[in-house]
C-alpha atoms as a PDB file:
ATOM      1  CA  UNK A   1      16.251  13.894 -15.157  1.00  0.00           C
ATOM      2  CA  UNK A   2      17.756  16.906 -13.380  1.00  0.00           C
ATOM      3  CA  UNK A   3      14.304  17.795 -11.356  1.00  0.00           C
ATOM      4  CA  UNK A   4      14.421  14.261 -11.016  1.00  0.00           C
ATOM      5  CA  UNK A   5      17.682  14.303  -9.147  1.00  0.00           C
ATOM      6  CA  UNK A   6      17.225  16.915  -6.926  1.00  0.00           C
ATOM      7  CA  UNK A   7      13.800  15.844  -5.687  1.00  0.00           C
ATOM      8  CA  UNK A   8      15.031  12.840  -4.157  1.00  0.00           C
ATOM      9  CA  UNK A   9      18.108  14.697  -3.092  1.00  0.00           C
ATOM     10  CA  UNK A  10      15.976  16.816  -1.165  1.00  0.00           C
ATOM     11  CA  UNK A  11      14.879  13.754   0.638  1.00  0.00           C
ATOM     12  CA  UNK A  12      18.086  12.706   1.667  1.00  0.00           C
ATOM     13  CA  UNK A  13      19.511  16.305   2.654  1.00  0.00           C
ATOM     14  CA  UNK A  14      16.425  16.902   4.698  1.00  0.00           C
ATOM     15  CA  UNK A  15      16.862  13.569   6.703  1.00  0.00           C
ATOM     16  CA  UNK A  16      20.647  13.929   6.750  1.00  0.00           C
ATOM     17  CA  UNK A  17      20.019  17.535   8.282  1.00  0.00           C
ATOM     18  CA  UNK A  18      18.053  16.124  10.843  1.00  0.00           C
ATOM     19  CA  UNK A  19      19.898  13.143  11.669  1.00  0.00           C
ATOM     20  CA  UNK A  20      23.325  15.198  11.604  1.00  0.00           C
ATOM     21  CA  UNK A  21      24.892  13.434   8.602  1.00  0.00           C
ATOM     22  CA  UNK A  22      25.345   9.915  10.883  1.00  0.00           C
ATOM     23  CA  UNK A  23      23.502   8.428  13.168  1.00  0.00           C
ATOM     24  CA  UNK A  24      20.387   6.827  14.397  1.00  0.00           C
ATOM     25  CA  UNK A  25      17.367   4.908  12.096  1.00  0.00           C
ATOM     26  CA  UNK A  26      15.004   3.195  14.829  1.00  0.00           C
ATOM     27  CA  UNK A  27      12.575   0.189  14.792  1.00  0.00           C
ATOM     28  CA  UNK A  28      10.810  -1.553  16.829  1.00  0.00           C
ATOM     29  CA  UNK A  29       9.336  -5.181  16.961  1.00  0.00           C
ATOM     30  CA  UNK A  30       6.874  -7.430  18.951  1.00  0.00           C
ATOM     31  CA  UNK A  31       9.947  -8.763  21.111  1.00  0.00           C
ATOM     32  CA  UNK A  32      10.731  -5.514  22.283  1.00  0.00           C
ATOM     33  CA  UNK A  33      13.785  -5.566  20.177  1.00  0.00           C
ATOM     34  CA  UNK A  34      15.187  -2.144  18.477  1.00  0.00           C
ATOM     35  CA  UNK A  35      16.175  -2.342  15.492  1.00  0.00           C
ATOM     36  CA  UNK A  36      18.668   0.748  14.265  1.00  0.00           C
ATOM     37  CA  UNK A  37      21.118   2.518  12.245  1.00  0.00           C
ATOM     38  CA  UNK A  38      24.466   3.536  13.640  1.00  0.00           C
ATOM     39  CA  UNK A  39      27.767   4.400  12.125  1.00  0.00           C
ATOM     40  CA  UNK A  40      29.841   3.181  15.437  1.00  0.00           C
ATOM     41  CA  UNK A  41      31.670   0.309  13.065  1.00  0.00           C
ATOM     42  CA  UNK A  42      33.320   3.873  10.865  1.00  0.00           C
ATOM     43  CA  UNK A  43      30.273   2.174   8.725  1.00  0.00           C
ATOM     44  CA  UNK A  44      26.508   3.050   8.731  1.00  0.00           C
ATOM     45  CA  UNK A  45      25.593  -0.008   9.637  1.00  0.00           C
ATOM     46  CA  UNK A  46      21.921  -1.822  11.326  1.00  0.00           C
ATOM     47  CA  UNK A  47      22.257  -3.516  14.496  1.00  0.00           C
ATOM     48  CA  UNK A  48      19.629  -4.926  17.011  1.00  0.00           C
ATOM     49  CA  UNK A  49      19.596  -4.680  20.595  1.00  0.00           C
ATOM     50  CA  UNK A  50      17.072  -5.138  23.590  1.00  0.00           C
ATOM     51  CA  UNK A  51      14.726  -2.260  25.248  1.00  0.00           C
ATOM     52  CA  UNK A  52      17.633  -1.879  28.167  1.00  0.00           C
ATOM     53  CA  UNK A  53      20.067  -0.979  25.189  1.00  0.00           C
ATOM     54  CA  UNK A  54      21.988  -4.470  25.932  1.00  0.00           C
ATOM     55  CA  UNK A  55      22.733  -7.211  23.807  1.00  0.00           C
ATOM     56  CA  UNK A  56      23.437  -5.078  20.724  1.00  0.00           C
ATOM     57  CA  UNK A  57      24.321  -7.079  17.677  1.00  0.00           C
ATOM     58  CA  UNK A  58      25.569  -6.009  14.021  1.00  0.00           C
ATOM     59  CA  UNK A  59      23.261  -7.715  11.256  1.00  0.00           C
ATOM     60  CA  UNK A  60      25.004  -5.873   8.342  1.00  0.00           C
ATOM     61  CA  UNK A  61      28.603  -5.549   7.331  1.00  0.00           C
ATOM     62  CA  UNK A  62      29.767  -4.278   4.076  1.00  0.00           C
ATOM     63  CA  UNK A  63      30.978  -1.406   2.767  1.00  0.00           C
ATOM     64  CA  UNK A  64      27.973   0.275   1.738  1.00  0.00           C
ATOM     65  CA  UNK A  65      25.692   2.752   3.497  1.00  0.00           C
ATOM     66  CA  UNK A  66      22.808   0.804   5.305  1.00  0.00           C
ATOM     67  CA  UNK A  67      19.644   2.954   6.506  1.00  0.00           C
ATOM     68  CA  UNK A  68      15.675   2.589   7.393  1.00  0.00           C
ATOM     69  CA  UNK A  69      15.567  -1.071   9.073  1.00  0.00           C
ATOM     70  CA  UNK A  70      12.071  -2.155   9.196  1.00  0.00           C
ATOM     71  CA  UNK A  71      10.512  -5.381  11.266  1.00  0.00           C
ATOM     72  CA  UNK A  72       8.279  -7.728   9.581  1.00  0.00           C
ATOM     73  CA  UNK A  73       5.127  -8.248  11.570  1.00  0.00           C
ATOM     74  CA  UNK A  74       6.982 -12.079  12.495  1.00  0.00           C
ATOM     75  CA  UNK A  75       9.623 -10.277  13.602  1.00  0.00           C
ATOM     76  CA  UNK A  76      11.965 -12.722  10.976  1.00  0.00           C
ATOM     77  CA  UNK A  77      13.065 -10.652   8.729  1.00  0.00           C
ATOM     78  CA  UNK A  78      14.333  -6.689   8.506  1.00  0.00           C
ATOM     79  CA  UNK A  79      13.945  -4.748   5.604  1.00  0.00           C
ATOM     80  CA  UNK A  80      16.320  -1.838   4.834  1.00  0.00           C
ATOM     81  CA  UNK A  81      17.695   0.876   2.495  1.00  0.00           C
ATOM     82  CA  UNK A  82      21.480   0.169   1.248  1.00  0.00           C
ATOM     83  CA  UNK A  83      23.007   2.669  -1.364  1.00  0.00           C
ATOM     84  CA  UNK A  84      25.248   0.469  -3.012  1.00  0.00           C
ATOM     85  CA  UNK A  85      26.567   1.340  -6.614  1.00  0.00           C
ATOM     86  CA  UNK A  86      26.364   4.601  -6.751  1.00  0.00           C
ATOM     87  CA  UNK A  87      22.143   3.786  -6.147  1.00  0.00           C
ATOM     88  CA  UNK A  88      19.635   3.214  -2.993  1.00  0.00           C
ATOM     89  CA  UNK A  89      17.802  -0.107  -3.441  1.00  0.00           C
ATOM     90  CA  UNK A  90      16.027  -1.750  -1.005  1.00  0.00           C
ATOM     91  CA  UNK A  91      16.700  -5.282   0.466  1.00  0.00           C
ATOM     92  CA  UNK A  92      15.505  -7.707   3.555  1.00  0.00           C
ATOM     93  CA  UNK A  93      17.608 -10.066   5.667  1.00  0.00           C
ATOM     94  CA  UNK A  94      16.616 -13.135   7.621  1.00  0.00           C
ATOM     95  CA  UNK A  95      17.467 -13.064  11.150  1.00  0.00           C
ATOM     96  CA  UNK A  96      17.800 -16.402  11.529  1.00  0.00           C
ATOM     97  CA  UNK A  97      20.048 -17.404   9.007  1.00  0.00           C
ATOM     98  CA  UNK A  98      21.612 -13.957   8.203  1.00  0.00           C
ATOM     99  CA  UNK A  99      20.812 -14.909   4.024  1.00  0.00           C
ATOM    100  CA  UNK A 100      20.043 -11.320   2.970  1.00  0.00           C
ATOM    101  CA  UNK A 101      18.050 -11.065  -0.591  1.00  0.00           C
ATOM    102  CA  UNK A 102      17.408  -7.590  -3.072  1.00  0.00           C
ATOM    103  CA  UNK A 103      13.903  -6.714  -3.263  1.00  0.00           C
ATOM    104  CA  UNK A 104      14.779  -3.824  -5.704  1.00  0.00           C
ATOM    105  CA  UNK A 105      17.396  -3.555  -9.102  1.00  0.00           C
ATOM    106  CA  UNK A 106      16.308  -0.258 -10.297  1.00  0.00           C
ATOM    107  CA  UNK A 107      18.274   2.816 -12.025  1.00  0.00           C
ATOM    108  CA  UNK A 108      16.248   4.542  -9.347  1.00  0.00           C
ATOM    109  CA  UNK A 109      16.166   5.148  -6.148  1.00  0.00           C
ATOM    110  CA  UNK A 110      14.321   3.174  -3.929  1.00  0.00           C
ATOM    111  CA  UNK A 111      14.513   3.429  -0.308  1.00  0.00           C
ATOM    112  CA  UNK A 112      12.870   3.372   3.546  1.00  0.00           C
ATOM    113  CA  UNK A 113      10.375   0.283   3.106  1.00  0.00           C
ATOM    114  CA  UNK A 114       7.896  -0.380   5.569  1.00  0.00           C
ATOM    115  CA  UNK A 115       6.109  -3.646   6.295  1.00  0.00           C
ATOM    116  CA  UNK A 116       2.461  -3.922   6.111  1.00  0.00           C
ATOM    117  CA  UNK A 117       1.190  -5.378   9.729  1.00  0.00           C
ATOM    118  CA  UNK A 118       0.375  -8.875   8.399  1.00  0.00           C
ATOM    119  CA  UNK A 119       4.211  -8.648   6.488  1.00  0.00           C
ATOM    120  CA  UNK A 120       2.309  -9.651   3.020  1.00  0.00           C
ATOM    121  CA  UNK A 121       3.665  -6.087   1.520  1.00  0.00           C
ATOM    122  CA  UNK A 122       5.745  -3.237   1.795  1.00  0.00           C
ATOM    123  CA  UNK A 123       5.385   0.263   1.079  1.00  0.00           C
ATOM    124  CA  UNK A 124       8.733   2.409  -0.042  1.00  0.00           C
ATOM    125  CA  UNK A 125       9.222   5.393  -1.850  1.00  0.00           C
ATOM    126  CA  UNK A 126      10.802   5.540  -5.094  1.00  0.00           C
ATOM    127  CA  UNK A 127      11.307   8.469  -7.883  1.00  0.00           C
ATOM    128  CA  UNK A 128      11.163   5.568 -11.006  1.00  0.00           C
ATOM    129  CA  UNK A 129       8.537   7.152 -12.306  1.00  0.00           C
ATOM    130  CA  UNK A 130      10.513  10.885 -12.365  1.00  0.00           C
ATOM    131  CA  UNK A 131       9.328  11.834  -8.975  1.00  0.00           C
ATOM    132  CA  UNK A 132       9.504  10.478  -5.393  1.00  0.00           C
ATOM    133  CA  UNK A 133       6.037   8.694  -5.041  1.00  0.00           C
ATOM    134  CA  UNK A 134       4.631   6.190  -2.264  1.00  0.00           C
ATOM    135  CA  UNK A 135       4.404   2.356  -3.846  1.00  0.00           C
ATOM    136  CA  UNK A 136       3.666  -0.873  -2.289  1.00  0.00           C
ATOM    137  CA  UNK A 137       5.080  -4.297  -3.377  1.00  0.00           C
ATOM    138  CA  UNK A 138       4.598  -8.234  -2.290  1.00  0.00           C
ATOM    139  CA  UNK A 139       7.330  -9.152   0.674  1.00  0.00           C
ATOM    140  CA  UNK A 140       9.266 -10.782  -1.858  1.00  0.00           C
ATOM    141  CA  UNK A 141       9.788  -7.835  -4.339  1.00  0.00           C
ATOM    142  CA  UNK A 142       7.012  -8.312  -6.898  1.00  0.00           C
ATOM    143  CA  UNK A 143       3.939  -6.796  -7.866  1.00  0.00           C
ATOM    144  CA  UNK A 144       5.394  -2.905  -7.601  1.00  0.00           C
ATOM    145  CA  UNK A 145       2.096  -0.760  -7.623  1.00  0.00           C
ATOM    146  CA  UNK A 146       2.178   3.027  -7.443  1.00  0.00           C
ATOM    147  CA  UNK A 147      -0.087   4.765  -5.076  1.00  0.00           C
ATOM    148  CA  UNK A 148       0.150   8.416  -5.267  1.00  0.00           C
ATOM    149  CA  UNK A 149       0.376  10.942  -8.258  1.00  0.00           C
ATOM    150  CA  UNK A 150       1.356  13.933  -7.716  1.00  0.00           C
ATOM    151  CA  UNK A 151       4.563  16.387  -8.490  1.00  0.00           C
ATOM    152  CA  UNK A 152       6.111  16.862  -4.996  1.00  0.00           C
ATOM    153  CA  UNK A 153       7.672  15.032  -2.837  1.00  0.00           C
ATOM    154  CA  UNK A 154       5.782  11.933  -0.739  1.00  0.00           C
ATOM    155  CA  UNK A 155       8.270   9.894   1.838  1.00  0.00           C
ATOM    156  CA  UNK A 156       8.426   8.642   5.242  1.00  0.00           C
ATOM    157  CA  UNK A 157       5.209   5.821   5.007  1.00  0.00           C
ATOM    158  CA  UNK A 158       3.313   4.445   8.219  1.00  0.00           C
ATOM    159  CA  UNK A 159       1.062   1.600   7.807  1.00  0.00           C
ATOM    160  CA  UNK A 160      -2.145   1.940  10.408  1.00  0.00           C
ATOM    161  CA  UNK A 161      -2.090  -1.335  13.010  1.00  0.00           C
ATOM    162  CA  UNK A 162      -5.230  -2.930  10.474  1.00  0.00           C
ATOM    163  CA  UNK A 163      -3.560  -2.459   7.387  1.00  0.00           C
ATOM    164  CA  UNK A 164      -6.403  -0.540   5.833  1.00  0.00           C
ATOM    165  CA  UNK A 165      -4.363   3.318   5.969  1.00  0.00           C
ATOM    166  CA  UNK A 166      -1.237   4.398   4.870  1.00  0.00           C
ATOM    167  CA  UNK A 167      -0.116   7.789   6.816  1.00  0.00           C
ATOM    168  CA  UNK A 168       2.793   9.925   4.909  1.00  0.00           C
ATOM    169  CA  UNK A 169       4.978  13.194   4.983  1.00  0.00           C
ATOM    170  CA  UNK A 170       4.320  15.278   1.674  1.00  0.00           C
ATOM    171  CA  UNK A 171       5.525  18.882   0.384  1.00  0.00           C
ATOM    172  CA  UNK A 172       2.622  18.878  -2.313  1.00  0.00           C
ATOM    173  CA  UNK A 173       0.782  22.026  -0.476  1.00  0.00           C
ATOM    174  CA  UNK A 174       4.560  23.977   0.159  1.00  0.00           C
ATOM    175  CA  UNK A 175       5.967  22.726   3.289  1.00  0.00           C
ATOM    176  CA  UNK A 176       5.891  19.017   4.031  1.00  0.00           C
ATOM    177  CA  UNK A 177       3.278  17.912   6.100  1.00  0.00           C
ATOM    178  CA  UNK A 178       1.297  14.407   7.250  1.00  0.00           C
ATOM    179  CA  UNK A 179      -1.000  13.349   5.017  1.00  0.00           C
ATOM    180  CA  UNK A 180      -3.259   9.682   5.178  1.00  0.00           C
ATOM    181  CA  UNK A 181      -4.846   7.967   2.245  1.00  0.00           C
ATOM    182  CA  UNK A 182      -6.313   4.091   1.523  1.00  0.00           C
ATOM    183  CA  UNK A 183      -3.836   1.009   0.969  1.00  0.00           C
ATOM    184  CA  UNK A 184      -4.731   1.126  -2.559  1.00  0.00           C
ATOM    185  CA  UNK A 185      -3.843   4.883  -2.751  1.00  0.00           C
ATOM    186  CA  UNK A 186      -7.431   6.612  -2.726  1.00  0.00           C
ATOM    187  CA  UNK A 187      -8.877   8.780  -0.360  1.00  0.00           C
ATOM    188  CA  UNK A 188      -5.464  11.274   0.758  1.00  0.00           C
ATOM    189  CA  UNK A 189      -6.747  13.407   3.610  1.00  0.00           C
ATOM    190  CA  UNK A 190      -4.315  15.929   4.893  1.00  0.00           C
ATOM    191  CA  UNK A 191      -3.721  16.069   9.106  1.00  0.00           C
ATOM    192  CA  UNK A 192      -1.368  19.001   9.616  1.00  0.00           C
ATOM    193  CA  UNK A 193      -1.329  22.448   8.414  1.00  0.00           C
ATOM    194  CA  UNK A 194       1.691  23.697  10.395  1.00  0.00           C
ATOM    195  CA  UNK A 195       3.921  26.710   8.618  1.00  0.00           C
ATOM    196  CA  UNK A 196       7.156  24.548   9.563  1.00  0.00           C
ATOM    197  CA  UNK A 197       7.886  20.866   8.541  1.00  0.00           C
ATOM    198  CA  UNK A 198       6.221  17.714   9.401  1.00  0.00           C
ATOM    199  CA  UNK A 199       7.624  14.363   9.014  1.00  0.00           C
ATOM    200  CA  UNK A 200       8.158  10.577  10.217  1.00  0.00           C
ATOM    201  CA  UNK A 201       4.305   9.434  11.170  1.00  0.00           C
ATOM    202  CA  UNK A 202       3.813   6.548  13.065  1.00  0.00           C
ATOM    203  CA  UNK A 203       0.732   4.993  14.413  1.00  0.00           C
ATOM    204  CA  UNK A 204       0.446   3.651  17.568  1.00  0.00           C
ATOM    205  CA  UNK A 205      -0.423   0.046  18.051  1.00  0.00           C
ATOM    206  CA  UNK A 206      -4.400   0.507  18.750  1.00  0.00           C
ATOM    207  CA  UNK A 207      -4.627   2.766  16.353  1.00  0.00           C
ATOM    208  CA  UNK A 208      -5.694   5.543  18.209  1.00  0.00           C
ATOM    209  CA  UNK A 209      -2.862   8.044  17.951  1.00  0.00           C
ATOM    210  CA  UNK A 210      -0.739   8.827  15.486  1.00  0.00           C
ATOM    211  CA  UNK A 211       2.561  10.284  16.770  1.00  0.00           C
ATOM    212  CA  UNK A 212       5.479  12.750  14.442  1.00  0.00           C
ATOM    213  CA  UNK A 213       8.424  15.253  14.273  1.00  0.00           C
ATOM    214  CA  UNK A 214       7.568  18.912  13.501  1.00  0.00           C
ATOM    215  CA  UNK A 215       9.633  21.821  13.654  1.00  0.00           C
ATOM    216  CA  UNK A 216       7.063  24.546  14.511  1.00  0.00           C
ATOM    217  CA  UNK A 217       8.548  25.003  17.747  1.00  0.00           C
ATOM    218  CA  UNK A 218      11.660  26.184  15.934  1.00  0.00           C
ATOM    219  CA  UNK A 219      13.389  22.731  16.373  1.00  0.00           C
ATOM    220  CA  UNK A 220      12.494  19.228  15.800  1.00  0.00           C
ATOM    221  CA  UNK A 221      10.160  18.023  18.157  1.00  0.00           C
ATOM    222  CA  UNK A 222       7.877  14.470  18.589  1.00  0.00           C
ATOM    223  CA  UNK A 223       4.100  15.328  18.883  1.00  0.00           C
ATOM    224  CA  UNK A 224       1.014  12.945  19.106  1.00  0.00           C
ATOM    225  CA  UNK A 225      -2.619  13.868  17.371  1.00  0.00           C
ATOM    226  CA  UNK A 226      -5.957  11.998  16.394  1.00  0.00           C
ATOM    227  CA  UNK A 227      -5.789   9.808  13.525  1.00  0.00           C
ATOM    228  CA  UNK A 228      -8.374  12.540  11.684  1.00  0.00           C
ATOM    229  CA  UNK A 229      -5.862  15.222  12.699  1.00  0.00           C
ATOM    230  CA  UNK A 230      -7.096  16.564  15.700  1.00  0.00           C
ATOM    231  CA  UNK A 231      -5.368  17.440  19.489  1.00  0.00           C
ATOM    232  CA  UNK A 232      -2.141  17.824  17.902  1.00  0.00           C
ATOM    233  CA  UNK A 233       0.442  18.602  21.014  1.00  0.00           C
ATOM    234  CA  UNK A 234       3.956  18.750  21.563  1.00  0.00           C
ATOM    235  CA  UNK A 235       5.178  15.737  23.842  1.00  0.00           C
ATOM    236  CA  UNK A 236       8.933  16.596  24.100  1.00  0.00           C
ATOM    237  CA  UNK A 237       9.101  20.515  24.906  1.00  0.00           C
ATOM    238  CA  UNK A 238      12.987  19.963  24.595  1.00  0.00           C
ATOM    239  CA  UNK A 239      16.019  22.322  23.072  1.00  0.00           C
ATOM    240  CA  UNK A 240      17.801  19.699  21.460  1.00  0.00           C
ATOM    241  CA  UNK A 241      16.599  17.665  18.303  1.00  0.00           C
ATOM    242  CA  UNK A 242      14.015  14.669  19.240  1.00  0.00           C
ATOM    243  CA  UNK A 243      13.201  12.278  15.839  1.00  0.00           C
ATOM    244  CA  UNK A 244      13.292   9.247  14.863  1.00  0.00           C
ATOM    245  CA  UNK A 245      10.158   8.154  17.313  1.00  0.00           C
ATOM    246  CA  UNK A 246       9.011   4.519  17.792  1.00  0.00           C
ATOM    247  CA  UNK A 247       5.912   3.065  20.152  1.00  0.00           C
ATOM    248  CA  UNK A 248       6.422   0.105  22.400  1.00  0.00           C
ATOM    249  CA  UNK A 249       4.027  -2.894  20.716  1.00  0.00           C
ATOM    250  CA  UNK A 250       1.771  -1.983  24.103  1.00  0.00           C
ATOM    251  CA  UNK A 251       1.922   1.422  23.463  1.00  0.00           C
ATOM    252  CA  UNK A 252       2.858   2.704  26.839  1.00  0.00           C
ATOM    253  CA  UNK A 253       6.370   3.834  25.788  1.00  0.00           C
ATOM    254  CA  UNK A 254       8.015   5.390  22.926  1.00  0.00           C
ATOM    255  CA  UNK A 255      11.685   5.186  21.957  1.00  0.00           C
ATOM    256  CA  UNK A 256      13.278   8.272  20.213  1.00  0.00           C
ATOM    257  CA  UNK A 257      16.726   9.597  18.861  1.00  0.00           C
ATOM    258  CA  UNK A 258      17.863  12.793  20.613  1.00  0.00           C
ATOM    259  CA  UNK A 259      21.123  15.345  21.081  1.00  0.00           C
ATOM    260  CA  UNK A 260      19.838  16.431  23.777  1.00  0.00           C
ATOM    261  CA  UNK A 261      23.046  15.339  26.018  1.00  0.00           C
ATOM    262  CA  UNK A 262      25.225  16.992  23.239  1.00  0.00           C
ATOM    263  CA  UNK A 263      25.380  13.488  21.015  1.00  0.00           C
ATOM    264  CA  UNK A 264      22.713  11.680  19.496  1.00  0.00           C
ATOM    265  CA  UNK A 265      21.148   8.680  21.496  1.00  0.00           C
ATOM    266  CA  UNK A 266      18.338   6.581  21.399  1.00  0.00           C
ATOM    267  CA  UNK A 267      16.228   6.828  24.531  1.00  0.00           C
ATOM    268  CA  UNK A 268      13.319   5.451  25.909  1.00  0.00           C
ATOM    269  CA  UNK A 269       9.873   7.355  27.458  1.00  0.00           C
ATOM    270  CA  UNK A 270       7.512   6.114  29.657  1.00  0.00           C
ATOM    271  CA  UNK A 271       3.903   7.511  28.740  1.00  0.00           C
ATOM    272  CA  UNK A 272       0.904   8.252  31.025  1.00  0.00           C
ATOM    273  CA  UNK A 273      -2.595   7.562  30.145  1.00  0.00           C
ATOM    274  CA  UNK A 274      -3.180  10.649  28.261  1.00  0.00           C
ATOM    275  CA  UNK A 275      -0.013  10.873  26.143  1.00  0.00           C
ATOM    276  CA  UNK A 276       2.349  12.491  28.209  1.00  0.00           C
ATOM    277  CA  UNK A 277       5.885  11.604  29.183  1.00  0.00           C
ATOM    278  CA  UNK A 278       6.417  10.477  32.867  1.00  0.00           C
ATOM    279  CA  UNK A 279      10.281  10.353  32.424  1.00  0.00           C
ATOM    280  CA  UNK A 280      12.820   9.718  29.573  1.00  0.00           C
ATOM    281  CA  UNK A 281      15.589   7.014  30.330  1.00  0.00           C
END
């Protein structure tokens, strides 16, 4: 129970180092709609607003700590992380008539779900079984299947844009790094092989690209690379910290949180035809 514990508190410290105890968890959806975390209420709380940054609207308001929103391919529902009780669970709200439901009552911890693209499934980590492992479930909470085995640490899940891959962040060779396997769990092929971290992998919408955060350059960074791993580049060359990235559903921007102006912010890049950023609003 004690490795237990500090496994998936390793998980937590590592994202609260990067995030800076408080601040941003970004989303995006196919209404060009960001979905994040903020603690601007005194509360970490998840809000909405529109690509400008306007219109920003508080869906959650308790007492609890509310993380990892995630769209559902309709766009109708957000799934997120609340650690309520003393325990991180995992729920999903309805945006259209606010009725939020618990798709987890476990001892353990359960947190950052991700949609599958046609928002039939989820895939979240959890440590029930005595160490944090990648699992998918139905939308509605049921049919919990484990997908990976292993003794380290597997977090931060990216479904591909055909719902046939499942990219993820793993320590299991030392440092963590980006790993992809099968939907059902078979077939994990490692991508990186950096000496620092590697974390938060998201595909792009054609499927073409899958952009992350590494810290090779000495800070966190975003970077883009081939879906097999290959042409792996750094896209933000910045000083600050850059995380928390996020493609546009056409792919021709990506939104991202940064310190770079001394306090974290979510901002917005326009990208040119080969992956590079034209300018960052």
């Amino acid at each position: 129970m004690r490795e237990k514990n500090m496994a998936f508190g390793f998980i937590i410290v590592c994202f609260m180092v990067i995030m800076g105890m408080h601040g941003f968890v970004i989303d995006r959806n196919s209404d060009d709609l960001i979905a994040f975390n903020s603690d601007r209420s005194g509360n970490d709380e998840i809000y909405v607003m529109d690509m400008h940054g306007k219109n920003i609207q508080q869906l959650t308001k308790n007492s609890f700590v509310d993380y990892f929103p995630s769209w559902s391919g309709n766009g109708k529902w957000l799934a997120y992380t609340c650690f309520k009780d003393d325990n991180w669970d995992i729920y999903k709200i309805d945006l259209e008539t606010a009725q939020i439901t618990s798709l987890t009552r476990h001892a353990a911890k359960d947190v950052e779900p991700v949609w599958s693209p046609d928002g039939s499934k989820m895939a979240f980590t959890s440590d029930r079984d005595g160490n944090p492992e990648i699992y998918i479930m139905n939308a509605d909470g049921t049919g919990k299947v484990r997908l990976t085995h292993n003794k380290a640490v597997d977090v931060f899940v990216h479904w591909s844009p055909d719902g046939l891959s499942i990219a993820f962040c793993s320590n299991r060779d030392g440092d963590f790094e980006i790993y992809v396997m099968d939907s059902d769990g078979n077939n994990i092929k490692r991508l990186t092989k950096s000496q620092s971290n590697d974390w938060m992998p998201k595909w792009s919408p054609d499927g073409s690209k899958i952009m992350f955060v590494s810290e090779r350059d000495g800070d966190p960074e975003i970077y883009i690379m081939d879906p097999d791993g290959s042409d792996q580049r750094n896209i933000t060359r910045h000083s600050g910290k850059d995380f928390e990235p996020d493609w546009s559903p056409d792919g021709s921007m990506i939104v991202f949180v940064s310190n770079r102006n001394g306090i974290k912010n979510i901002f917005r890049a326009n990208l040119s035809a080969d992956y590079e950023i034209i300018n960052i609003e």
